[in-house]
PDB file of N, CA and C in Angstrom:
ATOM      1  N   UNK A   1      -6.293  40.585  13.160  1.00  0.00           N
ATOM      2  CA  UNK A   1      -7.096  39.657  13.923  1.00  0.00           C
ATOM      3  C   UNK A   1      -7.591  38.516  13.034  1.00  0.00           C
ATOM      4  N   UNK A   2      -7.850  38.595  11.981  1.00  0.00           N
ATOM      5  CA  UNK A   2      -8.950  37.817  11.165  1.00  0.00           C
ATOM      6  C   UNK A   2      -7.797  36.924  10.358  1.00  0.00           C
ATOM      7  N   UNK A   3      -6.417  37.652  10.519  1.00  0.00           N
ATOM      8  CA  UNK A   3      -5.055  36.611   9.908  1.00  0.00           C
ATOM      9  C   UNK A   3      -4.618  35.588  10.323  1.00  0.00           C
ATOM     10  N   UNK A   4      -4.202  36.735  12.153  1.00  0.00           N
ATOM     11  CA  UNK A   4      -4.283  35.488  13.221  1.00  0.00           C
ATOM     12  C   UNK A   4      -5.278  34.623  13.110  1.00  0.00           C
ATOM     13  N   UNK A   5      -6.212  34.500  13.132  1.00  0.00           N
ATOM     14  CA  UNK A   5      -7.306  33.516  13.435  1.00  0.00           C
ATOM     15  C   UNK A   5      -7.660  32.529  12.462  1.00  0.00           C
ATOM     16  N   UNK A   6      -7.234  33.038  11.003  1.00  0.00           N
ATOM     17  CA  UNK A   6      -7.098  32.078   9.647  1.00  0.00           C
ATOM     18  C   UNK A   6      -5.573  31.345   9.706  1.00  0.00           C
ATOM     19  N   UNK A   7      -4.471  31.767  10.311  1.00  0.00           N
ATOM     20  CA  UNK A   7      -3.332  31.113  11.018  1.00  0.00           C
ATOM     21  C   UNK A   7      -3.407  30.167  11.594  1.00  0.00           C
ATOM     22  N   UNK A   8      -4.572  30.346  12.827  1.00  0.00           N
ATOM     23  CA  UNK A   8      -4.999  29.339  13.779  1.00  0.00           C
ATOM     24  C   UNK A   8      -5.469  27.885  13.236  1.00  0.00           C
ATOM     25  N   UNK A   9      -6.516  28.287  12.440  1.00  0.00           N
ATOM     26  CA  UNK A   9      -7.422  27.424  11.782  1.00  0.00           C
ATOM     27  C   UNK A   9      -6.737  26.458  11.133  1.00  0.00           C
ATOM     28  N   UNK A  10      -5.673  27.456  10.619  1.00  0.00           N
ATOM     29  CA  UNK A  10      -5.069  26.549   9.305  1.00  0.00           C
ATOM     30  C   UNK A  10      -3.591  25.651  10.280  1.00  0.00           C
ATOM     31  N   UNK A  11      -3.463  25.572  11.301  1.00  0.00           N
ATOM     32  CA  UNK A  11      -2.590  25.144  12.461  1.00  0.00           C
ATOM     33  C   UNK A  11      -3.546  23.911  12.841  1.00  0.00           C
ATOM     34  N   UNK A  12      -4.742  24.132  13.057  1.00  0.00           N
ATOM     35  CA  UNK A  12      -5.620  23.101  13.621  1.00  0.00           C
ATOM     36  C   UNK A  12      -5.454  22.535  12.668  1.00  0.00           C
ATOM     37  N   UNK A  13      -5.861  22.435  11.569  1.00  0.00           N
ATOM     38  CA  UNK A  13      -6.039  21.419  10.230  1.00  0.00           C
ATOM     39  C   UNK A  13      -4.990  20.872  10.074  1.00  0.00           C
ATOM     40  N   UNK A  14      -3.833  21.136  10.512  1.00  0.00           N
ATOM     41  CA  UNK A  14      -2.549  20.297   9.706  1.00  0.00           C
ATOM     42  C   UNK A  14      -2.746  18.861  11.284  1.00  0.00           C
ATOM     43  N   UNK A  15      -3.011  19.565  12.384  1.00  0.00           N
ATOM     44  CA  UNK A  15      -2.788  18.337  13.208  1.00  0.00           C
ATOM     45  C   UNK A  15      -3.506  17.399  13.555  1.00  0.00           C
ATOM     46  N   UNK A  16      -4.411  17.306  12.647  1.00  0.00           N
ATOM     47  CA  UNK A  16      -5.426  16.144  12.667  1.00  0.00           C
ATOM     48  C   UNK A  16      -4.948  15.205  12.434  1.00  0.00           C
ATOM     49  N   UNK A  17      -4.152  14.599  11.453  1.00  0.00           N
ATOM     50  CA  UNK A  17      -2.915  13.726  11.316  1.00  0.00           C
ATOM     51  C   UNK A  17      -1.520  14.283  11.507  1.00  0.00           C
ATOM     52  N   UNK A  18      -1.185  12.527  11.647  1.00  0.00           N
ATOM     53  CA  UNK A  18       0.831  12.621  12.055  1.00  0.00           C
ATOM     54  C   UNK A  18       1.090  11.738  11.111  1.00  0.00           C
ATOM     55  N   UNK A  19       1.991  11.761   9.802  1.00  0.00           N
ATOM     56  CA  UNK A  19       2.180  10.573   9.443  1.00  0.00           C
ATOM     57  C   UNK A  19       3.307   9.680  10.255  1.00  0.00           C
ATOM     58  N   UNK A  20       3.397   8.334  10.518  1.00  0.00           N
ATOM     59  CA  UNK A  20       4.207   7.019  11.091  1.00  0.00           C
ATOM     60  C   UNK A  20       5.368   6.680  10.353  1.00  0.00           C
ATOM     61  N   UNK A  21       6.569   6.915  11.028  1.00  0.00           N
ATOM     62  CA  UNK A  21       7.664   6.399  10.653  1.00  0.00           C
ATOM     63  C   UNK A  21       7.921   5.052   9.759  1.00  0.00           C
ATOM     64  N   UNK A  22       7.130   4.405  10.444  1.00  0.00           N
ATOM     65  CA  UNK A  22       6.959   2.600  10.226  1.00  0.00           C
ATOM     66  C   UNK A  22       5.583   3.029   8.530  1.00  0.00           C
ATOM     67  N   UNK A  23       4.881   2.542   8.441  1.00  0.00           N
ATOM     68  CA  UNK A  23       3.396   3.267   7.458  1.00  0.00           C
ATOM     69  C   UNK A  23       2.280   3.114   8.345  1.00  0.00           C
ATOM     70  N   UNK A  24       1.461   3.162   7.397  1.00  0.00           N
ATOM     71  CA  UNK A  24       0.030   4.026   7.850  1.00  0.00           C
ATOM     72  C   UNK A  24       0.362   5.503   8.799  1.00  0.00           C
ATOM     73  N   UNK A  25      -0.750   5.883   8.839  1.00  0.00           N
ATOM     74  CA  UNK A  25      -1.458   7.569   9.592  1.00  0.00           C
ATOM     75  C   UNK A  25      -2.381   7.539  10.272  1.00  0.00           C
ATOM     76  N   UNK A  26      -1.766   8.010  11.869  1.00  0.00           N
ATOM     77  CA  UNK A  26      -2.277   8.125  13.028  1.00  0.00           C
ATOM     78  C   UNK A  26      -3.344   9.861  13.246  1.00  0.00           C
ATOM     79  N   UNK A  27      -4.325   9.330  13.067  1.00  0.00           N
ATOM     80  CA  UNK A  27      -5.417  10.396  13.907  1.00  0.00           C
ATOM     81  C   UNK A  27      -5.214  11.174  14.942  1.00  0.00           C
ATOM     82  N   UNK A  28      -4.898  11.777  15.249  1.00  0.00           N
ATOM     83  CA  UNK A  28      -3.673  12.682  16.791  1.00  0.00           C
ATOM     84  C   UNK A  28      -5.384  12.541  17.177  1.00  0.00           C
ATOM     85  N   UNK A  29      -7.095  12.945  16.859  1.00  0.00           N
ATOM     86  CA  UNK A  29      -7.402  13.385  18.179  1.00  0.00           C
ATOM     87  C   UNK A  29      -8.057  12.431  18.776  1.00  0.00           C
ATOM     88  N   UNK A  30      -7.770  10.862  18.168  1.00  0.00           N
ATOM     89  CA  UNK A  30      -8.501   9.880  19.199  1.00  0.00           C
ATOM     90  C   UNK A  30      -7.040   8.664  19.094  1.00  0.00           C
ATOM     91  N   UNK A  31      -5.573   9.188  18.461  1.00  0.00           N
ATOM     92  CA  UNK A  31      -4.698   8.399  18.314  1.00  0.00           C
ATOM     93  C   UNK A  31      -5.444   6.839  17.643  1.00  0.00           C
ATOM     94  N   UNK A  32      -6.330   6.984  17.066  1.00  0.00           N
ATOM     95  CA  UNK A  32      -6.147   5.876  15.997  1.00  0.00           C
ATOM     96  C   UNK A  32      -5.442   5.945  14.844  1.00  0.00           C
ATOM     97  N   UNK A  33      -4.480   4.912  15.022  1.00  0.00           N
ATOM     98  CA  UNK A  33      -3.670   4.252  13.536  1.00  0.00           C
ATOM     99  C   UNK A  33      -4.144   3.632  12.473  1.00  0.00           C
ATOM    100  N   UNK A  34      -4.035   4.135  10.915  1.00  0.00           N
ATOM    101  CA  UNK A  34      -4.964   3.852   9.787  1.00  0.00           C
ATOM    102  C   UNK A  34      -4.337   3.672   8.979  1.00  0.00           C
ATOM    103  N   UNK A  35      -4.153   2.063   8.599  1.00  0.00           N
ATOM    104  CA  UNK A  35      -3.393   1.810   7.592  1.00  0.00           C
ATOM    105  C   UNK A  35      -3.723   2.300   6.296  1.00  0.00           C
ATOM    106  N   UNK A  36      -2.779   2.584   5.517  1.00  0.00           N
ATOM    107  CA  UNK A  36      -2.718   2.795   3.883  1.00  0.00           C
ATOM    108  C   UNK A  36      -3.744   1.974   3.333  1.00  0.00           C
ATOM    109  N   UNK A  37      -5.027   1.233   3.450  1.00  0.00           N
ATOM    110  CA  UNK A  37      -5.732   0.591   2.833  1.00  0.00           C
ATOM    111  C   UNK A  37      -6.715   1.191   2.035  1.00  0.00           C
ATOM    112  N   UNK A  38      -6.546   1.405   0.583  1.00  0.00           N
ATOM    113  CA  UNK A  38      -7.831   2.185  -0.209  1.00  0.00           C
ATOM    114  C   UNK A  38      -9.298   1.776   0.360  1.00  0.00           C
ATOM    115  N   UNK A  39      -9.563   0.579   1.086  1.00  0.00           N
ATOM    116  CA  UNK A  39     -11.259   0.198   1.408  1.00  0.00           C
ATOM    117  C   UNK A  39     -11.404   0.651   2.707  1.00  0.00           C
ATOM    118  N   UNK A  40     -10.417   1.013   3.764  1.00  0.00           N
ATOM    119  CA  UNK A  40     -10.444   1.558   4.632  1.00  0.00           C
ATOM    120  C   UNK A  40     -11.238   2.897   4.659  1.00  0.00           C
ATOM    121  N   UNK A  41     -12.092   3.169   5.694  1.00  0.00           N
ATOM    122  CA  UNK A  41     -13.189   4.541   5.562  1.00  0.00           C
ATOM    123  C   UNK A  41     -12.237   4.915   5.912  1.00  0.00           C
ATOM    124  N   UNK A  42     -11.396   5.193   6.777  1.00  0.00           N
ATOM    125  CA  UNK A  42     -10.308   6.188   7.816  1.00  0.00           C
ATOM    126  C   UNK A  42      -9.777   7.015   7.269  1.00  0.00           C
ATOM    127  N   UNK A  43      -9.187   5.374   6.165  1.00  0.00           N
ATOM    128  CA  UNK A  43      -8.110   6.408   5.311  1.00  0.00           C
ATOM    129  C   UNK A  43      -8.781   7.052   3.759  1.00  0.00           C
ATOM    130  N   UNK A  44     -10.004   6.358   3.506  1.00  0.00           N
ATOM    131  CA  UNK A  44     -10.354   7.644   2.556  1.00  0.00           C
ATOM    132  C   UNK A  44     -11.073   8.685   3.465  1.00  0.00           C
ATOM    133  N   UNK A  45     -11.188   8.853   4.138  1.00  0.00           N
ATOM    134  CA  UNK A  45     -11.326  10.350   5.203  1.00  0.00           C
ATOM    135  C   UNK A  45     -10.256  11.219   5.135  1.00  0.00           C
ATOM    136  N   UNK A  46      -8.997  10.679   5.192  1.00  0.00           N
ATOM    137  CA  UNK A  46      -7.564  11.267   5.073  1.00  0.00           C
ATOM    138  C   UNK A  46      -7.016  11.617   4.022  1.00  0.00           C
ATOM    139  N   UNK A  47      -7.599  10.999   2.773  1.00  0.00           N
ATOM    140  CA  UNK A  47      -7.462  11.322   1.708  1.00  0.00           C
ATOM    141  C   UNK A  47      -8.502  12.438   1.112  1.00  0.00           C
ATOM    142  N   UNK A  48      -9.337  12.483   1.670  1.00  0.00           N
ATOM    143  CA  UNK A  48     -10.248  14.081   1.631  1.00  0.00           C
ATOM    144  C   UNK A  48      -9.898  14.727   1.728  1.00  0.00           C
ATOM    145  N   UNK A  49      -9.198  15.180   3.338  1.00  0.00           N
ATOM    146  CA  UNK A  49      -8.690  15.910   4.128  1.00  0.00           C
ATOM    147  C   UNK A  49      -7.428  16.683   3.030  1.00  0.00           C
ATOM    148  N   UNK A  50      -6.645  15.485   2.984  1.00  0.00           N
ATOM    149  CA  UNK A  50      -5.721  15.875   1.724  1.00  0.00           C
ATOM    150  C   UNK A  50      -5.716  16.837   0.793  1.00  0.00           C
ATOM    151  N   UNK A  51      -7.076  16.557  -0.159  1.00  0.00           N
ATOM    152  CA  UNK A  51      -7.641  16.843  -1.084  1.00  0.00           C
ATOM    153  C   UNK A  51      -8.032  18.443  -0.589  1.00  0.00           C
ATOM    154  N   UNK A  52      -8.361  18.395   0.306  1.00  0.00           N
ATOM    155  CA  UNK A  52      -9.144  19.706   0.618  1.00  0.00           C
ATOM    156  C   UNK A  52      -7.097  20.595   1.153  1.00  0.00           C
ATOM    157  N   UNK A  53      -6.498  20.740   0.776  1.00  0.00           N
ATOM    158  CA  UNK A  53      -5.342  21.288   0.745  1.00  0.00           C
ATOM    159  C   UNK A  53      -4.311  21.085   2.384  1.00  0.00           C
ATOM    160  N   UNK A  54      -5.079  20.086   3.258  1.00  0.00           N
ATOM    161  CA  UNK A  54      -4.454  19.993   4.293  1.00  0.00           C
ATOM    162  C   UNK A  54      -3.050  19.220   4.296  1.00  0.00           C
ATOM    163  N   UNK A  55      -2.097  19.477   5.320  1.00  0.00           N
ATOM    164  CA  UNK A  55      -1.021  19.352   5.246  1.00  0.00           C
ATOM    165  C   UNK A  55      -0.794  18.206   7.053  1.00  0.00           C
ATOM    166  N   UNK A  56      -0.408  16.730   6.773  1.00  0.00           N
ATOM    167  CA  UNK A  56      -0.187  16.121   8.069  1.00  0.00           C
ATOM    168  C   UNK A  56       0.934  16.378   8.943  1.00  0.00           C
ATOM    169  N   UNK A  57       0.914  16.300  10.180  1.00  0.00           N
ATOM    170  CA  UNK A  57       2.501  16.475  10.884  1.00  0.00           C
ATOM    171  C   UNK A  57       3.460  15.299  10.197  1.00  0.00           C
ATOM    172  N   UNK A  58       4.718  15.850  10.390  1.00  0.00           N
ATOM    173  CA  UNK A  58       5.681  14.983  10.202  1.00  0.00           C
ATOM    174  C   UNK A  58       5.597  13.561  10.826  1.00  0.00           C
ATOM    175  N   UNK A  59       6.140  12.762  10.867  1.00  0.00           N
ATOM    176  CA  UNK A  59       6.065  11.257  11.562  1.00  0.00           C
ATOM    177  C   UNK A  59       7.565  11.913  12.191  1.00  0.00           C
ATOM    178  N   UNK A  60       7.127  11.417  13.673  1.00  0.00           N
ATOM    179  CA  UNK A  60       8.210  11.600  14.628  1.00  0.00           C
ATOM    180  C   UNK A  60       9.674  10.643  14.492  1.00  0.00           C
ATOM    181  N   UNK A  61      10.904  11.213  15.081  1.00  0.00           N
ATOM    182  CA  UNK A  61      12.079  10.639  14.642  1.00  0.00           C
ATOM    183  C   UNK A  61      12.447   9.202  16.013  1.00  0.00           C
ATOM    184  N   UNK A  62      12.544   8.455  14.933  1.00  0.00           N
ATOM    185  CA  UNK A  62      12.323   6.743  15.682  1.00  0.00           C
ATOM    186  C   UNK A  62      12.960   7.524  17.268  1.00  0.00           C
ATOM    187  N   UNK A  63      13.001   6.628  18.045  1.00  0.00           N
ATOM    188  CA  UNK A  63      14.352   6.509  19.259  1.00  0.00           C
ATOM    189  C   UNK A  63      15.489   5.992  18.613  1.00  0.00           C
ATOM    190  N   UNK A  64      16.461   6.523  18.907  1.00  0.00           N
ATOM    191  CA  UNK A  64      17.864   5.610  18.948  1.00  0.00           C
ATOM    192  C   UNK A  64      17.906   4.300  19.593  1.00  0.00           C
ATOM    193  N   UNK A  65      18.421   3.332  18.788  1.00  0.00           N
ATOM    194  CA  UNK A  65      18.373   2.127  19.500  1.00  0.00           C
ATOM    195  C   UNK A  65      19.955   2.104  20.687  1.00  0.00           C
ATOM    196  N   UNK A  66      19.637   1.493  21.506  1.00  0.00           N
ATOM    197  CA  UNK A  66      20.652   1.709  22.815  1.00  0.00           C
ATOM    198  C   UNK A  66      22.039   1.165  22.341  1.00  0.00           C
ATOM    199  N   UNK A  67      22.832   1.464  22.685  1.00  0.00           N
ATOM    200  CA  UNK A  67      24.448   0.963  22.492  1.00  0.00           C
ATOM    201  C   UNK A  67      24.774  -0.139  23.780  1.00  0.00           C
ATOM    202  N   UNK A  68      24.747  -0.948  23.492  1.00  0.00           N
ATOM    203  CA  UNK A  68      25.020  -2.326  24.686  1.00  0.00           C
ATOM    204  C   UNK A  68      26.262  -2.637  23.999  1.00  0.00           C
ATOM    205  N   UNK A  69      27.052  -3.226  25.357  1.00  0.00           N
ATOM    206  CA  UNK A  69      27.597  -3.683  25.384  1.00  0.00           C
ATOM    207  C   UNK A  69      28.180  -5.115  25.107  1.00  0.00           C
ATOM    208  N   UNK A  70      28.684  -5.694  24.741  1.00  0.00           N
ATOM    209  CA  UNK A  70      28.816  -7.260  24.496  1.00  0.00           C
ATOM    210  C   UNK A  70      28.326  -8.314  25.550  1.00  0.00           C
ATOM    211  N   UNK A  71      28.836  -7.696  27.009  1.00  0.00           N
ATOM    212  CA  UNK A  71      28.277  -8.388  27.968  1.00  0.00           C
ATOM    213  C   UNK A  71      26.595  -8.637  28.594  1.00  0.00           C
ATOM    214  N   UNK A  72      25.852  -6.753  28.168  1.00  0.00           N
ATOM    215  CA  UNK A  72      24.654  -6.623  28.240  1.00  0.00           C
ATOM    216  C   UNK A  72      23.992  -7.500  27.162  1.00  0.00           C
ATOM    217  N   UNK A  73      24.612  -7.453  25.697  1.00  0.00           N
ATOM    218  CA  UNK A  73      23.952  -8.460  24.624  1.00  0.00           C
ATOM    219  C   UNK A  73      23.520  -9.541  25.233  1.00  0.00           C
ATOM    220  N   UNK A  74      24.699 -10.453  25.825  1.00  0.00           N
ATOM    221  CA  UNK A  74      24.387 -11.825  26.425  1.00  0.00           C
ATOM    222  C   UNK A  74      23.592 -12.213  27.147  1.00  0.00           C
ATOM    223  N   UNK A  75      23.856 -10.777  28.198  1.00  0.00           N
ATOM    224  CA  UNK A  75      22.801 -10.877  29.159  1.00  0.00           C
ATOM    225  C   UNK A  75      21.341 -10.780  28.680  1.00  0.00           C
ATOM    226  N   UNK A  76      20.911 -10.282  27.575  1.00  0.00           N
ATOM    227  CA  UNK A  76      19.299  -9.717  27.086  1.00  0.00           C
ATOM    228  C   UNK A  76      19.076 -11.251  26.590  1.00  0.00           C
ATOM    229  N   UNK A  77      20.075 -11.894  25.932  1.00  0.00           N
ATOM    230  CA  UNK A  77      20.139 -13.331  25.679  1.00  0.00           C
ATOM    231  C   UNK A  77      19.953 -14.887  26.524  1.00  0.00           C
ATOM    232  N   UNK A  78      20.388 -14.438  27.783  1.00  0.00           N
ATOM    233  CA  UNK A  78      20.146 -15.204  29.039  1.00  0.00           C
ATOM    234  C   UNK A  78      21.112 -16.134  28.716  1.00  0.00           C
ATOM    235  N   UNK A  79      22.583 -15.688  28.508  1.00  0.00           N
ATOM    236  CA  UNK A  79      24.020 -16.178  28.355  1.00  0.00           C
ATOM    237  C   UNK A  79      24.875 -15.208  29.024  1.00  0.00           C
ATOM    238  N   UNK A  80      26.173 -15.892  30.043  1.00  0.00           N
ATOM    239  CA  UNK A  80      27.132 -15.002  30.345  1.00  0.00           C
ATOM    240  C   UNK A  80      28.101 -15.333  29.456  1.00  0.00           C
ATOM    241  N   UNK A  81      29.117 -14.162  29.556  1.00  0.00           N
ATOM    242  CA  UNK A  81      30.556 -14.736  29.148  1.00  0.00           C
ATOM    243  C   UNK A  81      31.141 -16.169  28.858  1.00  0.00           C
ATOM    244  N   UNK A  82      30.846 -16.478  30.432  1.00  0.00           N
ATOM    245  CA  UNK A  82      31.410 -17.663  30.913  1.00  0.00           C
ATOM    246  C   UNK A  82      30.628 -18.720  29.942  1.00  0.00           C
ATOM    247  N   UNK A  83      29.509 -18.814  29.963  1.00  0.00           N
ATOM    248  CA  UNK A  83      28.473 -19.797  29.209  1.00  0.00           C
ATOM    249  C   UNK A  83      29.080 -20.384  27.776  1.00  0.00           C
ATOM    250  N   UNK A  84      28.711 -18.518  27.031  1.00  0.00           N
ATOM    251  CA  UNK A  84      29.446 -18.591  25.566  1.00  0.00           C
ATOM    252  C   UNK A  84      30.293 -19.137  25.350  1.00  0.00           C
ATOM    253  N   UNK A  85      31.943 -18.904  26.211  1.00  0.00           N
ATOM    254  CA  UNK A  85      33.158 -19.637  26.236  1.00  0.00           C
ATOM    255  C   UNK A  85      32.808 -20.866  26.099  1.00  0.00           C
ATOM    256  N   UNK A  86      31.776 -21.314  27.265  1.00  0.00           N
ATOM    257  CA  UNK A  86      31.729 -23.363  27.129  1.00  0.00           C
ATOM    258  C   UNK A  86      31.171 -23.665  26.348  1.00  0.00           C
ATOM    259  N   UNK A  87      30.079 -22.937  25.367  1.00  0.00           N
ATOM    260  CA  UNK A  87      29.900 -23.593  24.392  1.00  0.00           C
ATOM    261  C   UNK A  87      30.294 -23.486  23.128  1.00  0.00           C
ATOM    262  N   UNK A  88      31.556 -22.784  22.638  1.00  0.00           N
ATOM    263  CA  UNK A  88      31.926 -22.788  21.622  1.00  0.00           C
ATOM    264  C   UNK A  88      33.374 -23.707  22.507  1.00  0.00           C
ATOM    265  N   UNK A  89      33.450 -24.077  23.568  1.00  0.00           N
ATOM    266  CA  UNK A  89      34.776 -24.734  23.904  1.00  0.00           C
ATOM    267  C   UNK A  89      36.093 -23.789  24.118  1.00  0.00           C
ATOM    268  N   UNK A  90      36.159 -22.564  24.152  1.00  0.00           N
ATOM    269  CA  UNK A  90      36.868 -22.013  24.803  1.00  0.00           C
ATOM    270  C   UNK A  90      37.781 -21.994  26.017  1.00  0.00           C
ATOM    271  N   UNK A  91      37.156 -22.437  26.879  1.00  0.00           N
ATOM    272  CA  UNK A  91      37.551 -22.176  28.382  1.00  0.00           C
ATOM    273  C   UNK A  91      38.867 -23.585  28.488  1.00  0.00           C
TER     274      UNK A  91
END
């Protein structure tokens, strides 16, 4: 009982932070983002935390960026096919 429950504890403590793919470290329990700045209170809070043997979640894995097509490109561009052709003189 008293393992489980030092298990627990020590489960809560790691998820107080997530570190960010991009930088800085997000606060999971009010989702504030805290940049790497030493004058920052946040982040010397996080650096306590640290100190005191805690361990942050991983930083989550980006999204995949989408696979478009040549025609969708143009289109995100507000160019068709047809356009491109006339202005490189194609057509």
């Amino acid at each position: 009982m008293i393992l489980a429950l030092s298990l627990l504890l020590r489960s809560f403590k790691t998820m107080n932070y997530r570190l960010s793919y991009l930088s800085g470290i997000l606060r999971v329990k009010d989702q504030t983002w805290i940049p790497t700045d030493p004058g920052n209170t946040d982040y010397q809070e996080y650096l306590a935390w640290l100190a005191e043997g805690n361990t942050p979640e991983p930083a989550p894995e980006p999204e995949p960026a989408p696979v478009l097509t040549t025609e969708q490109k143009l289109e995100a561009a507000g160019l068709t096919v047809a356009e491109l052709k006339e202005l490189f003189g194609l057509e």
